[in-house]
Protein backbone atom coordinates (compact mmCIF):
# COMPACT_ATOMS: atom_id res chain seq x y z
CA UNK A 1 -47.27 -28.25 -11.55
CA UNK A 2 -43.37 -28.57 -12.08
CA UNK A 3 -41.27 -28.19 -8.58
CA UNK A 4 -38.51 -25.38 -9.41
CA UNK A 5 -35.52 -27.24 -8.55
CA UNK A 6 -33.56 -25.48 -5.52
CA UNK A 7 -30.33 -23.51 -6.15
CA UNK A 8 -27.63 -26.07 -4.90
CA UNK A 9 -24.96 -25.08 -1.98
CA UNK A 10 -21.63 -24.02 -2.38
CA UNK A 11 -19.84 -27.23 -1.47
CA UNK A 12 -22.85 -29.49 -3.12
CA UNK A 13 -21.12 -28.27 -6.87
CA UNK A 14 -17.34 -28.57 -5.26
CA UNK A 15 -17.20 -24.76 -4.90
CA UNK A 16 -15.75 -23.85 -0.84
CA UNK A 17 -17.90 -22.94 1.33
CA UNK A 18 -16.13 -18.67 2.60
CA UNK A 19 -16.88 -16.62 5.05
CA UNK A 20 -16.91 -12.52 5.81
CA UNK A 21 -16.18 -10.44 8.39
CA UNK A 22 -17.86 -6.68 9.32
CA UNK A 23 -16.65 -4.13 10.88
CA UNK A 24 -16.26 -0.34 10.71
CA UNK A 25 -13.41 1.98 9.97
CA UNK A 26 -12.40 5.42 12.21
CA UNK A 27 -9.98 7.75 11.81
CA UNK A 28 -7.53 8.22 15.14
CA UNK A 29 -10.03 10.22 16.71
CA UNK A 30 -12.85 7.66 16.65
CA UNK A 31 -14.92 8.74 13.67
CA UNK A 32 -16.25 6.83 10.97
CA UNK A 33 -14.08 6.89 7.48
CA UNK A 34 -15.93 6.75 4.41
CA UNK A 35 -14.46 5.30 1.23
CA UNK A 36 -11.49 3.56 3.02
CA UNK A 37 -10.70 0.18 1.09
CA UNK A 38 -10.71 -3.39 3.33
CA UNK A 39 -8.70 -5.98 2.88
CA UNK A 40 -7.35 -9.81 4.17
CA UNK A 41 -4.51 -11.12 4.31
CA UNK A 42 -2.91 -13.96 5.86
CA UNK A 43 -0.79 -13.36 8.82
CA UNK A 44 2.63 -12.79 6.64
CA UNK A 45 0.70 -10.33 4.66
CA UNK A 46 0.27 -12.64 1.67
CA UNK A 47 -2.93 -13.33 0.02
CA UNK A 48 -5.61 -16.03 1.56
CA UNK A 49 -5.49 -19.27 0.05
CA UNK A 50 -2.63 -19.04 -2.66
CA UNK A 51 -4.63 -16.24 -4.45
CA UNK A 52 -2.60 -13.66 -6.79
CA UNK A 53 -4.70 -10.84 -5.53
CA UNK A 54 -6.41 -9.67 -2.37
CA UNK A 55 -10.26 -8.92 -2.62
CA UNK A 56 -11.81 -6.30 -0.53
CA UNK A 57 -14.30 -3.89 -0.27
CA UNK A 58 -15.19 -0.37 0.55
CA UNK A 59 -16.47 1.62 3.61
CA UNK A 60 -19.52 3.40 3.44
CA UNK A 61 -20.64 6.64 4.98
CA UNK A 62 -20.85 5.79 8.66
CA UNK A 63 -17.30 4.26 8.08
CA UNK A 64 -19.13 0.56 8.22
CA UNK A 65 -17.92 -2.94 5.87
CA UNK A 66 -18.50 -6.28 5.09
CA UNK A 67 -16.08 -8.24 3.97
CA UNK A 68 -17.39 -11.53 1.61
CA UNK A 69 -15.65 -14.09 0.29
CA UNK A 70 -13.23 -14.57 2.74
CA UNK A 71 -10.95 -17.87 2.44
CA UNK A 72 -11.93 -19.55 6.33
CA UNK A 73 -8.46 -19.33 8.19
CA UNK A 74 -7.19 -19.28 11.89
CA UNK A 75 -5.67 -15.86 11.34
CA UNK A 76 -7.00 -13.36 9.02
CA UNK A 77 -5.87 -9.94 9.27
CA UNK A 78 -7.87 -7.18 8.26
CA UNK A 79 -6.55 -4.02 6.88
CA UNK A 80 -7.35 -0.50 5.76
CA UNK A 81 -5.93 2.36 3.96
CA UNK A 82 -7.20 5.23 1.93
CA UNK A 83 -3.85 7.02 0.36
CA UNK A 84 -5.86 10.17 -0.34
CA UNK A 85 -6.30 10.62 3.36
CA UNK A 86 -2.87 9.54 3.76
CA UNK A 87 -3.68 6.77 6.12
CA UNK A 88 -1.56 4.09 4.57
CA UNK A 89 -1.56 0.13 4.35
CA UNK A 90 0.48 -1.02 6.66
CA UNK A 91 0.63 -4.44 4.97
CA UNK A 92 2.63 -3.13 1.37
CA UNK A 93 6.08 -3.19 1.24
CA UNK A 94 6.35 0.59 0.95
CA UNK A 95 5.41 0.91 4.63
CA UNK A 96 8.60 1.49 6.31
CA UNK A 97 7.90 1.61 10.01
CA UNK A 98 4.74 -0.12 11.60
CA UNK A 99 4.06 1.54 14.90
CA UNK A 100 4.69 -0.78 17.93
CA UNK A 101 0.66 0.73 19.43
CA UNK A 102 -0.79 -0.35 15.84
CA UNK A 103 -3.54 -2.67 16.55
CA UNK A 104 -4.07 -4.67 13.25
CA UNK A 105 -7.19 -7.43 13.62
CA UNK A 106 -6.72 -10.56 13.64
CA UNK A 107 -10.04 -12.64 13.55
CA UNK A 108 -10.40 -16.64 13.09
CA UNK A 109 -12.48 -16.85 10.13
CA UNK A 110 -15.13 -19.74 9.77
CA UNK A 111 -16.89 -21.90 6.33
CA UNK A 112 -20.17 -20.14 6.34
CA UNK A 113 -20.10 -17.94 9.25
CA UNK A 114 -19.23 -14.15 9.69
CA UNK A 115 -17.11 -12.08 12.06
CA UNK A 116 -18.65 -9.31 13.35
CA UNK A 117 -17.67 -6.41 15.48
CA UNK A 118 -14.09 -5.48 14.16
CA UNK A 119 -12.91 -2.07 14.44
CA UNK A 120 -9.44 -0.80 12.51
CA UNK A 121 -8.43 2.83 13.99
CA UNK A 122 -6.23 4.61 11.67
CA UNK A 123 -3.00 6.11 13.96
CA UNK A 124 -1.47 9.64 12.88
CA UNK A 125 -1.39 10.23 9.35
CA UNK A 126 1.71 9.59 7.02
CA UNK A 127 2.78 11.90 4.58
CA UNK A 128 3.67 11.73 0.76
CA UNK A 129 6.67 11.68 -1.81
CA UNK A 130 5.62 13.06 -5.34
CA UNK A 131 8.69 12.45 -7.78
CA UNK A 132 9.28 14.15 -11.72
CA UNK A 133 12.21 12.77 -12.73
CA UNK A 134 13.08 14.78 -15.50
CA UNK A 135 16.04 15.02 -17.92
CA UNK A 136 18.53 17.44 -17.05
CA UNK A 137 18.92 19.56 -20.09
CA UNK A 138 15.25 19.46 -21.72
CA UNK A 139 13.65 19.41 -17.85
CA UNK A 140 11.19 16.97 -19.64
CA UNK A 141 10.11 14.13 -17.83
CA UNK A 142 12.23 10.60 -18.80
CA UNK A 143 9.70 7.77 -20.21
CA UNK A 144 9.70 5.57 -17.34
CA UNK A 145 11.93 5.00 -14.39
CA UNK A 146 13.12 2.01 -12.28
CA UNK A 147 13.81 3.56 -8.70
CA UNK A 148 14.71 1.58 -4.94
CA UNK A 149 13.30 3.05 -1.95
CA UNK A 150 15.28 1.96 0.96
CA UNK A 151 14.85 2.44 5.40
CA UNK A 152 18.25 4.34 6.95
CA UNK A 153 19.53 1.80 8.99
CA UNK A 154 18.17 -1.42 7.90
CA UNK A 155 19.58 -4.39 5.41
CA UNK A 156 19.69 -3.27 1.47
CA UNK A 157 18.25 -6.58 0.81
CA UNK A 158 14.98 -5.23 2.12
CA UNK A 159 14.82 -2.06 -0.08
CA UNK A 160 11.41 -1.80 -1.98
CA UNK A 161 12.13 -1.59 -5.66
CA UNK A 162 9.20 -0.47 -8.53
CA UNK A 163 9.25 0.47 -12.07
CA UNK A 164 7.13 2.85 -13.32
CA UNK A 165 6.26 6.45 -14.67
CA UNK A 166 8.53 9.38 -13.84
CA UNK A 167 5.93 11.10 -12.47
CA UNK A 168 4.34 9.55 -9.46
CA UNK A 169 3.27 10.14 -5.75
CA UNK A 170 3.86 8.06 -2.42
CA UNK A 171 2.93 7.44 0.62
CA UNK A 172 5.78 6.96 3.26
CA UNK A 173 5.52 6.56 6.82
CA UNK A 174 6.65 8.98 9.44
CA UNK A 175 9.37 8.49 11.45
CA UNK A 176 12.19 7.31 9.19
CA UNK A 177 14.60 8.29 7.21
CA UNK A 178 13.87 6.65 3.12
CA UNK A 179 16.67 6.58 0.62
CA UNK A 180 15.58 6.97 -2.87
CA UNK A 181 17.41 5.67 -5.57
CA UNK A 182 16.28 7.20 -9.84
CA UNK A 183 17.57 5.35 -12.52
CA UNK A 184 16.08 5.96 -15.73
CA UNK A 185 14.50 2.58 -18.23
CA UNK A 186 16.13 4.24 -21.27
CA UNK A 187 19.83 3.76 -19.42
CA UNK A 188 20.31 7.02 -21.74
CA UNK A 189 20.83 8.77 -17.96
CA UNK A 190 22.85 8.09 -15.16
CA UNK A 191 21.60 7.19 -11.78
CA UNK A 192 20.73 10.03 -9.27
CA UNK A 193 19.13 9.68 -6.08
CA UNK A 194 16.51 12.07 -3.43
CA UNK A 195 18.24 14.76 -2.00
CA UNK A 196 16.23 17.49 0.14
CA UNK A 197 16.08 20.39 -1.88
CA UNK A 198 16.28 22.78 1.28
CA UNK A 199 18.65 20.78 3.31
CA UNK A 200 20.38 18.51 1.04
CA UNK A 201 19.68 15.28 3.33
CA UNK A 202 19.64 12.03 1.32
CA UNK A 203 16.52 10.89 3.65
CA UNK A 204 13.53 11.79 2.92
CA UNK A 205 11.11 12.37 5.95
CA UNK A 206 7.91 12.22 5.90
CA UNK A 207 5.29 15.05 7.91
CA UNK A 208 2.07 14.20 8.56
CA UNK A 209 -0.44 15.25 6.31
CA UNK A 210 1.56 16.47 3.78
CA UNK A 211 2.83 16.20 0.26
CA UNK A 212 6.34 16.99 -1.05
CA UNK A 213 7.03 17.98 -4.31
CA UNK A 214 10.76 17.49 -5.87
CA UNK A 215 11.69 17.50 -9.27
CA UNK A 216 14.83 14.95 -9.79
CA UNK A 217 16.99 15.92 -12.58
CA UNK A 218 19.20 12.93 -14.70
CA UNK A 219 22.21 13.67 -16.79
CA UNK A 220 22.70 11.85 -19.82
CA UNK A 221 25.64 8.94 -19.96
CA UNK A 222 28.62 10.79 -21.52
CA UNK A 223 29.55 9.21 -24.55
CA UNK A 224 33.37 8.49 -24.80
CA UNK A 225 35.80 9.94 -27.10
CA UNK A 226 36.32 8.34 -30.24
């Protein structure tokens, strides 16, 4: 009778040998968070190993994860968010202030073994920006925007900058004032910017929990006089 060969190892077929890393995910009071996502990163927030995109995972009912695949590193950081919640990801460039109590993990990850025990704790809530950027005389929305979200008090060079659709939600942390810059892809409109429709502040703050919805109007580029 034929021997069935045996599968061969990772590193026998020049494949590397990963680890993973459980854990479980609460909410600022302690309980479990189902449906959060889990991520790694290296320590500067970039992905492990020269990858182009994070991997990760999802928590299930009693808020628990496991986390395969993992690139083995000194210092892995593991992350959560889940935007619907409006717990947000500390590690995207659209998080404007990390709170100096935020306790991120940080786990030494080894080939073939697995982390266990690590516990992220959401802190308070952020809140949430949803933007129609409209043209000013039809009040339809534009075809596609490019805007720059930038943190009162701190260096334009590290303003967050996005293209996308002109209508779009979010999250921003508490605590800080964001400046947010519209300028339309058609350049058919001229540039506007946030402006609070209540108090006419340029910052937008965020309140935890909650969703603010402002409709940002564009004028069209006068033409000149022939």
């Amino acid at each position: 009778m034929a021997q069935l060969s045996s599968v061969p190892r990772p590193e026998d077929v020049g494949m590397p040998l990963l680890g993973s890393v459980e854990g479980v995910v609460v909410d600022p009071n302690g309980k479990p968070v189902e449906g959060a996502f889990v991520h790694e990163t290296s320590d500067d927030g970039s992905p492990l190993g020269g990858r182009i995109f994070r991997t990760g995972t999802t928590t299930d009912v009693d808020g628990k994860f496991v986390l395969d695949h993992v690139i083995p590193a000194e210092k892995v950081v593991v992350w959560a968010y889940k935007y619907s919640d409006y717990y947000e990801d500390f590690m995207e460039p659209f998080a404007f202030n990390r709170p100096k109590n935020l306790k991120i993990p940080v786990v030494e990850v080894k080939a073939g073994q697995t982390v266990t025990g690590v516990r992220i704790q959401f802190p308070q809530k952020a809140g949430k920006l949803h933007l129609y950027v409209r043209d000013a005389e039809t009040k339809e929305l534009v075809d596609g925007i490019f805007s720059k979200w930038c943190r009162k008090g701190v260096p334009a060079k590290y303003c967050a900058q996005m293209s996308g659709p002109s209508d779009y939600e979010q999250i921003v942390s508490l605590g800080v004032g964001v400046y947010i810059q519209i300028d339309a892809d058609d350049g058919l409109h001229e540039k506007s910017e946030y402006r609070n429709p209540k108090t006419g502040s340029r910052y937008f703050r965020a309140r935890s929990g909650e969703t603010e919805i402002v409709n940002i109007y564009l004028r069209k580029i006068k033409k000149p006089t022939p």
